[in-house]
PDB file of N, CA and C in Angstrom:
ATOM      1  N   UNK A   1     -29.840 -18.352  11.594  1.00  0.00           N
ATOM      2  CA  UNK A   1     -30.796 -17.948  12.586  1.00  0.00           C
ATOM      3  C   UNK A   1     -31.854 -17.069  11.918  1.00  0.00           C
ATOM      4  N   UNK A   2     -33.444 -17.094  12.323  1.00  0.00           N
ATOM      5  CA  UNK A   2     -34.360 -16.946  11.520  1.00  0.00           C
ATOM      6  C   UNK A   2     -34.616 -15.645  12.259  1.00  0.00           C
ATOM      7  N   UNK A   3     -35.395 -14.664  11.843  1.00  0.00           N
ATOM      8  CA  UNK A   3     -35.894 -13.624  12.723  1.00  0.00           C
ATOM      9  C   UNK A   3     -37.184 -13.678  12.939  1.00  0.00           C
ATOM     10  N   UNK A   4     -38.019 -12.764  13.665  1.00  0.00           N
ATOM     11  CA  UNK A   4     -39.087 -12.512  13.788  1.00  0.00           C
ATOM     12  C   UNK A   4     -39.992 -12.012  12.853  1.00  0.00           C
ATOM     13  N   UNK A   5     -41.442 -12.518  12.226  1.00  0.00           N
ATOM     14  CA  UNK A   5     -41.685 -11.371  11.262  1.00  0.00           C
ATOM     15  C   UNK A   5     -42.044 -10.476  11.954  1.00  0.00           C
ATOM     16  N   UNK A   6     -41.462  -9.026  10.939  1.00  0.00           N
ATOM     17  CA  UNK A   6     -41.158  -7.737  10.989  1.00  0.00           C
ATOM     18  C   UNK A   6     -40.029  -7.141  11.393  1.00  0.00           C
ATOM     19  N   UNK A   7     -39.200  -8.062  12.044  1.00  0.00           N
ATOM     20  CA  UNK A   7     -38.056  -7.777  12.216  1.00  0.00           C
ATOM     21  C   UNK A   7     -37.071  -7.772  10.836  1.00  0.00           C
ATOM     22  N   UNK A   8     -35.638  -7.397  10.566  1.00  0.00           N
ATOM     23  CA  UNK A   8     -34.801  -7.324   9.630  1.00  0.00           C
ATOM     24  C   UNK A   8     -34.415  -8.716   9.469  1.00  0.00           C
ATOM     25  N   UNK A   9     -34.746  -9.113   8.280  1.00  0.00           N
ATOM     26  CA  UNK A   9     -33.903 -11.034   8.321  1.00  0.00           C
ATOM     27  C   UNK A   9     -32.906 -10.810   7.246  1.00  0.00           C
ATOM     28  N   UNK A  10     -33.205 -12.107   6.639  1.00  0.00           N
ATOM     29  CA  UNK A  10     -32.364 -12.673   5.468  1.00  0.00           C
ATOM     30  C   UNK A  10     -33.751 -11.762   4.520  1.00  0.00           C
ATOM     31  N   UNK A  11     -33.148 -11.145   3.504  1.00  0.00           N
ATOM     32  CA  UNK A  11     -33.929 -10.972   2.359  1.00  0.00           C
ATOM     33  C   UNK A  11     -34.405 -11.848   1.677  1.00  0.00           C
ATOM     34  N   UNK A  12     -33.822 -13.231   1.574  1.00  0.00           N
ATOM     35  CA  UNK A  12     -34.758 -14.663   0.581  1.00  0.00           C
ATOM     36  C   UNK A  12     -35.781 -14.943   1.681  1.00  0.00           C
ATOM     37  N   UNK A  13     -36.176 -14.285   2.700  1.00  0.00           N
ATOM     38  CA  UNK A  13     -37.499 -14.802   3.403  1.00  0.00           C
ATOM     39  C   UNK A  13     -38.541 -13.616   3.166  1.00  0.00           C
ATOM     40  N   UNK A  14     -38.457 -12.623   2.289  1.00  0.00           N
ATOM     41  CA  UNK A  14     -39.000 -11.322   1.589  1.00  0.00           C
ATOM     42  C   UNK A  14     -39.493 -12.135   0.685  1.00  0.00           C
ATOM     43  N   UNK A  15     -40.982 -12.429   0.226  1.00  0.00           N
ATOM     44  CA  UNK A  15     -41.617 -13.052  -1.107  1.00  0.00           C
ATOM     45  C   UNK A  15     -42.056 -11.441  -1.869  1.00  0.00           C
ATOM     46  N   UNK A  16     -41.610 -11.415  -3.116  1.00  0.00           N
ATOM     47  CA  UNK A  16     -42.671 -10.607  -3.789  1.00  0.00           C
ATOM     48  C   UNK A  16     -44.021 -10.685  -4.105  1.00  0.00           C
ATOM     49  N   UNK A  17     -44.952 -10.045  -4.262  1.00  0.00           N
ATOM     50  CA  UNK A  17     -46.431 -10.695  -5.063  1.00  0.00           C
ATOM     51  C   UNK A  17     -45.998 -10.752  -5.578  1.00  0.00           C
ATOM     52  N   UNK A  18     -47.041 -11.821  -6.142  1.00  0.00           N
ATOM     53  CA  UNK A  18     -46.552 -12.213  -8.084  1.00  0.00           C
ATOM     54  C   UNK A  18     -46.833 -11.246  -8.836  1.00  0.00           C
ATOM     55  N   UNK A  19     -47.397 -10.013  -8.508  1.00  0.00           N
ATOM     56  CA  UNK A  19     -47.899  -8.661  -9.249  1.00  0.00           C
ATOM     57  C   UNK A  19     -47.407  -8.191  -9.330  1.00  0.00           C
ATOM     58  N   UNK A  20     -45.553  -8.203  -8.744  1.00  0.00           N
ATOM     59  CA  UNK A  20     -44.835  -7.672  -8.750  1.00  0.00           C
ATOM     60  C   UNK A  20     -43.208  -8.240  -9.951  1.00  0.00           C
ATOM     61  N   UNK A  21     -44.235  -9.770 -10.089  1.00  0.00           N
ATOM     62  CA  UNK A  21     -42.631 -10.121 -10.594  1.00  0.00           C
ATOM     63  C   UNK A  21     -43.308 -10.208 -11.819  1.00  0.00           C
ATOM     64  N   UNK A  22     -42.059 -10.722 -12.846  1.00  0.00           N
ATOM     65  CA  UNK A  22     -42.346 -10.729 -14.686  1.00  0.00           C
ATOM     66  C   UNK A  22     -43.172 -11.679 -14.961  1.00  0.00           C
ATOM     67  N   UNK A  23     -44.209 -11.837 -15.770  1.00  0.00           N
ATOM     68  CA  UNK A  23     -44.516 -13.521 -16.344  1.00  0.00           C
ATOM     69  C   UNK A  23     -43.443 -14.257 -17.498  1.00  0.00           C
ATOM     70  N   UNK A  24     -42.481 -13.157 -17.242  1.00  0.00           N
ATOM     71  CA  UNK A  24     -41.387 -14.080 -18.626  1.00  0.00           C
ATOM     72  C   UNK A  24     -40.571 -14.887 -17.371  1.00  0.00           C
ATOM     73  N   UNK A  25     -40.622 -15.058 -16.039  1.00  0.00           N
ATOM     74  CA  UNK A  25     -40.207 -15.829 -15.156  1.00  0.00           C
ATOM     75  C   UNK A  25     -40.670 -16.921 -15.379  1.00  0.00           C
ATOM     76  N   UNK A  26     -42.490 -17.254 -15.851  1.00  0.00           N
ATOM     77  CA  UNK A  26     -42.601 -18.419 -16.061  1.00  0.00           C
ATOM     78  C   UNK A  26     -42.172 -19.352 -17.165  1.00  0.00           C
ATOM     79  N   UNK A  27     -41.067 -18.876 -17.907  1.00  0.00           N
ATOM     80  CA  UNK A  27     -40.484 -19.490 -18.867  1.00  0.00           C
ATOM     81  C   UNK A  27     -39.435 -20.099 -19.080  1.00  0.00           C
ATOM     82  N   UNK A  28     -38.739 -21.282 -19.096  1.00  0.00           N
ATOM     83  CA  UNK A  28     -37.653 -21.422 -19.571  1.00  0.00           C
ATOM     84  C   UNK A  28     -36.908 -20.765 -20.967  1.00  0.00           C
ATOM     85  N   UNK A  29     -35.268 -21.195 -20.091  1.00  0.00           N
ATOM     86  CA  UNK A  29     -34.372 -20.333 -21.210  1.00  0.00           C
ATOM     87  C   UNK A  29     -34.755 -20.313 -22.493  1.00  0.00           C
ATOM     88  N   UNK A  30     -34.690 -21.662 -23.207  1.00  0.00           N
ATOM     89  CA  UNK A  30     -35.389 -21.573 -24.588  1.00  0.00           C
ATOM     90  C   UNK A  30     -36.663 -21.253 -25.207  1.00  0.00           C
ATOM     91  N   UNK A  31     -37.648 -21.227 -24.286  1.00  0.00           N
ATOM     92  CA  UNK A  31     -38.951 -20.367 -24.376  1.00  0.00           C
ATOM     93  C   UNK A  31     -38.795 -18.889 -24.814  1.00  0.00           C
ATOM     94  N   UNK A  32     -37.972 -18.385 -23.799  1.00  0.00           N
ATOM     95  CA  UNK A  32     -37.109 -16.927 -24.042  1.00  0.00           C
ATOM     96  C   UNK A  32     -36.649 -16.779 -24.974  1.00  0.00           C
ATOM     97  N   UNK A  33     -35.581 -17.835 -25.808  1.00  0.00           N
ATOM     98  CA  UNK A  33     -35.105 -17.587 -26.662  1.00  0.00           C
ATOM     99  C   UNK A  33     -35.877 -17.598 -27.917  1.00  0.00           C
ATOM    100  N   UNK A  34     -36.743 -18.369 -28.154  1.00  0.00           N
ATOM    101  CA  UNK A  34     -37.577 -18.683 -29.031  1.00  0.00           C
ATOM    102  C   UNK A  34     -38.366 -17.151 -28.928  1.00  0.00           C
ATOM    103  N   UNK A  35     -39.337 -17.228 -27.824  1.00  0.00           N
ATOM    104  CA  UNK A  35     -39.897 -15.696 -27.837  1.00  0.00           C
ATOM    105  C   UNK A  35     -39.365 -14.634 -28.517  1.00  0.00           C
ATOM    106  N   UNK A  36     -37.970 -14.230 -28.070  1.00  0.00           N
ATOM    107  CA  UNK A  36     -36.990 -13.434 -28.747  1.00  0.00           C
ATOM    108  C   UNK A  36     -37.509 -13.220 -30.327  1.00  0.00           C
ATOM    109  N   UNK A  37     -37.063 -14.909 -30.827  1.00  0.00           N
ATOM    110  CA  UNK A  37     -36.930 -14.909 -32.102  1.00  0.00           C
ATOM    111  C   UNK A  37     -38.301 -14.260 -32.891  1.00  0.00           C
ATOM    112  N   UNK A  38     -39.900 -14.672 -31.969  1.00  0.00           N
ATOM    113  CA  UNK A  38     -40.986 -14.175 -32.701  1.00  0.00           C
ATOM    114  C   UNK A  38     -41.126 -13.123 -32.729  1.00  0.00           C
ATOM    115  N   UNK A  39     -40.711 -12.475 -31.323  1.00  0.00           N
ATOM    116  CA  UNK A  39     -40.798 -10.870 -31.412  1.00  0.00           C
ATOM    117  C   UNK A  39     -40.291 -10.376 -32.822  1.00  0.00           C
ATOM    118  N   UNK A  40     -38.961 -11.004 -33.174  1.00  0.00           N
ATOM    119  CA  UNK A  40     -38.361 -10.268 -33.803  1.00  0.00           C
ATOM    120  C   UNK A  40     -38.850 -10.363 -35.612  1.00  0.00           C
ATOM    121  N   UNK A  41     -40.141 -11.394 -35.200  1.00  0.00           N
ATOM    122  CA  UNK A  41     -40.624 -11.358 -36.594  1.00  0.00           C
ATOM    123  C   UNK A  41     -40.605 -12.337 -37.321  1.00  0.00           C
ATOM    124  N   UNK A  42     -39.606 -13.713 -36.867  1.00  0.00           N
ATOM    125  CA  UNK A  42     -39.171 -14.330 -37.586  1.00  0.00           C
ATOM    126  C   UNK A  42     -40.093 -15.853 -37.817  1.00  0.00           C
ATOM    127  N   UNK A  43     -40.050 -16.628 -38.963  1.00  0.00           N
ATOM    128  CA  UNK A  43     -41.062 -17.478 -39.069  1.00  0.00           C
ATOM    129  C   UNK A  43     -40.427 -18.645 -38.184  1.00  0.00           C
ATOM    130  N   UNK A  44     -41.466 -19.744 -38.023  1.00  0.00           N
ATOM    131  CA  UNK A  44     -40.970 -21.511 -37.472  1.00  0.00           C
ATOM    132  C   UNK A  44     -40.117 -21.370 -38.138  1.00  0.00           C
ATOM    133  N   UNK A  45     -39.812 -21.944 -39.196  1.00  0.00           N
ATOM    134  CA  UNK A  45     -39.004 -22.019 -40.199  1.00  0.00           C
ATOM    135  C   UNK A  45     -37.581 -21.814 -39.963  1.00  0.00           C
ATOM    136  N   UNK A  46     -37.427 -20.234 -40.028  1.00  0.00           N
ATOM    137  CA  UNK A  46     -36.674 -20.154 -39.620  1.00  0.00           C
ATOM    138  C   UNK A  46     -36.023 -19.813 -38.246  1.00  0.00           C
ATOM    139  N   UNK A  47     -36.313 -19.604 -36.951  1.00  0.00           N
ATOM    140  CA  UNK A  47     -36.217 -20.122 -35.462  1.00  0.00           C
ATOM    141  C   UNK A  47     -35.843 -21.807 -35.893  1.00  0.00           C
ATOM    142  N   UNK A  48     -36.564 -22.784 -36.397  1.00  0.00           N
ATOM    143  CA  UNK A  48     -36.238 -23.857 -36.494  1.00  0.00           C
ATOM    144  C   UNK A  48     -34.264 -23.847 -37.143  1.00  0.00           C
ATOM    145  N   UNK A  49     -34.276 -23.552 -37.958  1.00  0.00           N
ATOM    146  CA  UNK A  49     -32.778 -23.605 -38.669  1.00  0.00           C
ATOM    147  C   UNK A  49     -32.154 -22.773 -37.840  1.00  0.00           C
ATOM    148  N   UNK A  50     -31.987 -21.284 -37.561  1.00  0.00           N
ATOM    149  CA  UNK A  50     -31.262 -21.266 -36.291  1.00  0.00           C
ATOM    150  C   UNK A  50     -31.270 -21.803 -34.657  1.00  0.00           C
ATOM    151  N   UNK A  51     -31.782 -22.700 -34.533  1.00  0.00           N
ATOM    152  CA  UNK A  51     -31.551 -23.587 -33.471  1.00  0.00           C
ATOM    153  C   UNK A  51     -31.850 -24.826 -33.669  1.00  0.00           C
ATOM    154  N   UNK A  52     -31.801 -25.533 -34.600  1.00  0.00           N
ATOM    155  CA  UNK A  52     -31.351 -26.581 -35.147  1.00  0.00           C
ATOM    156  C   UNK A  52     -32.318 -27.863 -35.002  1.00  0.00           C
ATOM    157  N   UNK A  53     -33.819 -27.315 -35.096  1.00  0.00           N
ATOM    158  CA  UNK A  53     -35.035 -28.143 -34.596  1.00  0.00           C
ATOM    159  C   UNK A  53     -35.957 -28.201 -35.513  1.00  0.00           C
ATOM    160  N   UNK A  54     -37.039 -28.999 -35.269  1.00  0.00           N
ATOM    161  CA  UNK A  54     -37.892 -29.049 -36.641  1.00  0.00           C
ATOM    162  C   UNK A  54     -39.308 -27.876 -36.214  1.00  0.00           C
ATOM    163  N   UNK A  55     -39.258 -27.179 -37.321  1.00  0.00           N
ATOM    164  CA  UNK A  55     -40.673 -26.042 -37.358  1.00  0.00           C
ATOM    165  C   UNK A  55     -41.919 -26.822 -36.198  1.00  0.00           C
ATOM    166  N   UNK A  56     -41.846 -27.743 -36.136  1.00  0.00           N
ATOM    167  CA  UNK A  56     -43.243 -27.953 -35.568  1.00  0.00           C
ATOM    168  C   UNK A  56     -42.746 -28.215 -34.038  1.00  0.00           C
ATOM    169  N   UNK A  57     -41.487 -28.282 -34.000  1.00  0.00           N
ATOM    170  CA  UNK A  57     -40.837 -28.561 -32.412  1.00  0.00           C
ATOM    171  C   UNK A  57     -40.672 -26.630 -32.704  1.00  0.00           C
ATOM    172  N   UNK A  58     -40.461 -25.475 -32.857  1.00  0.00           N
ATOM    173  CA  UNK A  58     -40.656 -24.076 -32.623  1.00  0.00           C
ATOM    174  C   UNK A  58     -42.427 -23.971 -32.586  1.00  0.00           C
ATOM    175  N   UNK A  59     -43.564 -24.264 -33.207  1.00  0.00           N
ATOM    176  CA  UNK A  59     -44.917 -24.554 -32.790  1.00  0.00           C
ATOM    177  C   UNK A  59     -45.080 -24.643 -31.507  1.00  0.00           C
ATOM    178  N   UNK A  60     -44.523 -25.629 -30.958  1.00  0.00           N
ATOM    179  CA  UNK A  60     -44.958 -25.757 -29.991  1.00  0.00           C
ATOM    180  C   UNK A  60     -44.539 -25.257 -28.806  1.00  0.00           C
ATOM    181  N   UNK A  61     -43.223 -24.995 -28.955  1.00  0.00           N
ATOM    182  CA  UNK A  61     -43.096 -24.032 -27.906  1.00  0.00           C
ATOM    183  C   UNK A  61     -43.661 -22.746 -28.028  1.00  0.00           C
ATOM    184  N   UNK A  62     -44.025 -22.083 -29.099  1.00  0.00           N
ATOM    185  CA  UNK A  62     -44.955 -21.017 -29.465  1.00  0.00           C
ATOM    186  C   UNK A  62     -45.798 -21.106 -28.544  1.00  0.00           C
ATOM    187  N   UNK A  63     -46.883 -22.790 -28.723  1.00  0.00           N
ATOM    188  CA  UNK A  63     -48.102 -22.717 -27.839  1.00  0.00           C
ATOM    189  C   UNK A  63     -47.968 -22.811 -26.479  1.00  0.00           C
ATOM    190  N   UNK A  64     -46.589 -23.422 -26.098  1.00  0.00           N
ATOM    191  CA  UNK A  64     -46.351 -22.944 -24.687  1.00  0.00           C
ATOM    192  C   UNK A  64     -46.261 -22.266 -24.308  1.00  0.00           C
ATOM    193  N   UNK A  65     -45.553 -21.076 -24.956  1.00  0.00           N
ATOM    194  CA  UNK A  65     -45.148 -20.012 -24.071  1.00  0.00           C
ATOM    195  C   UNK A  65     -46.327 -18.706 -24.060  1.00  0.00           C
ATOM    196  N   UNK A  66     -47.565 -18.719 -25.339  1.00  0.00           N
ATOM    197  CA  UNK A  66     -48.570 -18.259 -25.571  1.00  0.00           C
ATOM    198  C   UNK A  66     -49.741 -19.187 -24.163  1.00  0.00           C
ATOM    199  N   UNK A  67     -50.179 -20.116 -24.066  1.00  0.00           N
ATOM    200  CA  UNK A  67     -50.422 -20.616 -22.685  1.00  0.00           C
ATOM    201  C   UNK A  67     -49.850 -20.479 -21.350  1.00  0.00           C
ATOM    202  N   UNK A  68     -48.461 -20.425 -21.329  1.00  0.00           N
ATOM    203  CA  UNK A  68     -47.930 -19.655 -19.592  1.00  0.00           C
ATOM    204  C   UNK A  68     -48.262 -18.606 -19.774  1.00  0.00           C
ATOM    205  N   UNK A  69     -48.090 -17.733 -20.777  1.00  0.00           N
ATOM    206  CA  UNK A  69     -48.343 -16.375 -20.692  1.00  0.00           C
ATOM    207  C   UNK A  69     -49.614 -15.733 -20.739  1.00  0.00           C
ATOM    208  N   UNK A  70     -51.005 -16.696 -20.964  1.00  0.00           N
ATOM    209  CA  UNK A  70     -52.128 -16.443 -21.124  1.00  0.00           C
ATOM    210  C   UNK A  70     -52.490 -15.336 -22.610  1.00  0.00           C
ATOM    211  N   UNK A  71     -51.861 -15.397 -23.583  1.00  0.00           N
ATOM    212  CA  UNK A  71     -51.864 -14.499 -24.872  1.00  0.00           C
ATOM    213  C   UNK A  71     -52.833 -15.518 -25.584  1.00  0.00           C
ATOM    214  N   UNK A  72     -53.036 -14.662 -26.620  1.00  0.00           N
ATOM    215  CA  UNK A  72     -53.621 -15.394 -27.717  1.00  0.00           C
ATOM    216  C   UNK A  72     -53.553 -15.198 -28.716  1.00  0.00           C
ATOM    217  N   UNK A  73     -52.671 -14.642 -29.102  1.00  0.00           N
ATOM    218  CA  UNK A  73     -51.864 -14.043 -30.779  1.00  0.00           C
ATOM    219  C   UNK A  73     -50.607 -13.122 -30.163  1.00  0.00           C
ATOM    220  N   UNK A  74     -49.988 -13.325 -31.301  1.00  0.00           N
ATOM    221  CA  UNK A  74     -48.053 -13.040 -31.639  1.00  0.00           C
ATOM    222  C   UNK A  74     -48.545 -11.566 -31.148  1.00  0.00           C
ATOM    223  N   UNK A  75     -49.418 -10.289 -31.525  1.00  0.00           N
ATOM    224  CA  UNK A  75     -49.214  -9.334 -31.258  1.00  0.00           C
ATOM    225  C   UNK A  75     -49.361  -8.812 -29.547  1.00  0.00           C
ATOM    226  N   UNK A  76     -49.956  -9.753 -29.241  1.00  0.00           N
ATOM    227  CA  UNK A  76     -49.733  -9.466 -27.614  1.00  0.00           C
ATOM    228  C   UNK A  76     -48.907  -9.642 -27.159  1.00  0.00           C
ATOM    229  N   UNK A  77     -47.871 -11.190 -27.632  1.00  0.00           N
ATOM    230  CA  UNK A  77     -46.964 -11.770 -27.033  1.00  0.00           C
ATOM    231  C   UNK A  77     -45.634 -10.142 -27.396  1.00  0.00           C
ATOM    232  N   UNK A  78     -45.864  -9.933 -28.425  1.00  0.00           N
ATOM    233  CA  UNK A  78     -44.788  -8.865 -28.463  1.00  0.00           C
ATOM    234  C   UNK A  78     -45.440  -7.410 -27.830  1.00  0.00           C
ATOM    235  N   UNK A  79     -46.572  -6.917 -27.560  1.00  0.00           N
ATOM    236  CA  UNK A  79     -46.585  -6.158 -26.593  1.00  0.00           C
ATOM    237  C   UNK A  79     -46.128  -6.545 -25.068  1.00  0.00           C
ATOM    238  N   UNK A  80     -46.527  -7.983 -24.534  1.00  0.00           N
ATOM    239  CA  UNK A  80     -45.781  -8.505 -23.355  1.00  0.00           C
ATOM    240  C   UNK A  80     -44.057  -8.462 -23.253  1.00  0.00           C
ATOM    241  N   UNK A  81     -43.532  -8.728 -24.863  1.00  0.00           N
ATOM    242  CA  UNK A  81     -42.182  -8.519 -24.327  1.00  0.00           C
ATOM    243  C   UNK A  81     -41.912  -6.940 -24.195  1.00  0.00           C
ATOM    244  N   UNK A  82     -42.442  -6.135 -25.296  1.00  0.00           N
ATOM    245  CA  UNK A  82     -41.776  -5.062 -24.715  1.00  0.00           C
ATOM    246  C   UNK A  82     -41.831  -4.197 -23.529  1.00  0.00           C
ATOM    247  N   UNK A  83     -43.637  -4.957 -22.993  1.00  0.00           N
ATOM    248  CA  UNK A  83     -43.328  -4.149 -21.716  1.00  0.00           C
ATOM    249  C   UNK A  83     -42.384  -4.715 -20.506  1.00  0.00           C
ATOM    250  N   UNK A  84     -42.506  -5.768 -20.895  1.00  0.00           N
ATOM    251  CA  UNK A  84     -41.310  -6.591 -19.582  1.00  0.00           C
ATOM    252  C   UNK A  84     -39.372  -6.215 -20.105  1.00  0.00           C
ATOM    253  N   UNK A  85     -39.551  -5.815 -20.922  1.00  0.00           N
ATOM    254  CA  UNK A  85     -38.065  -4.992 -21.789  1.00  0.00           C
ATOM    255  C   UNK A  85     -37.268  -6.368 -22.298  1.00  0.00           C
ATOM    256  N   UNK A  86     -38.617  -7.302 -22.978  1.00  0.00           N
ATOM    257  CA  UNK A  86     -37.095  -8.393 -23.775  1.00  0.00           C
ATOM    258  C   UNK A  86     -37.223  -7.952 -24.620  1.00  0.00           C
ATOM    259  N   UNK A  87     -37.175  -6.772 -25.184  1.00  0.00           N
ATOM    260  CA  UNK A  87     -36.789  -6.534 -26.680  1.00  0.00           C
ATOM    261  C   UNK A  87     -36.680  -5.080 -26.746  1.00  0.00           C
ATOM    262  N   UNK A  88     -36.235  -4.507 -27.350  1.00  0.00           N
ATOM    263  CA  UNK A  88     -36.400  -2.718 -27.385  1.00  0.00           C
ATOM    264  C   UNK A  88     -36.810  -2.193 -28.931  1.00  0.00           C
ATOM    265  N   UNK A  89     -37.919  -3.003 -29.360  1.00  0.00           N
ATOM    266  CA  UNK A  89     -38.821  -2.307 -30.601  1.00  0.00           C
ATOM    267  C   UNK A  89     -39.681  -1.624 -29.982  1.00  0.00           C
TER     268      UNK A  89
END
């Protein structure tokens, strides 16, 4: 049973702004994970050998996740993670 708006409902009928939520939401898991890996410094190369893909398949998710996120170089993308707290450098 639905309520009235302004009345008390179900909380999943509460939307946040989007000003309110992360842009690392717009990412899939391995986007994340990959992200992780650049934050942390590390080349295609190697992101590719620990997850078992070829350097130019880590490229491109680079340019994906630099396009959802609207960045345009690695040093933003790692100011974006740390302010959203995926990383604690």
């Amino acid at each position: 049973m639905r309520t009235a708006p302004g009345q008390h409902g179900d909380i999943l009928d509460t939307v946040l702004p989007e000003s309110l939520t992360s842009p690392l939401d717009r990412l899939s898991p391995r986007e994340i994970q990959v992200l992780k890996l650049v934050v942390e410094g590390r080349t295609s190369k190697e992101i590719a050998r620990l997850l078992g893909v070829l350097p130019t398949t880590v490229d491109t998710y680079r340019s994906r996740i630099m396009a959802k996120l609207d960045v345009g170089d690695v040093p933003a993308l790692v100011r974006l993670a740390i302010r959203y707290r995926l990383t604690d450098l």
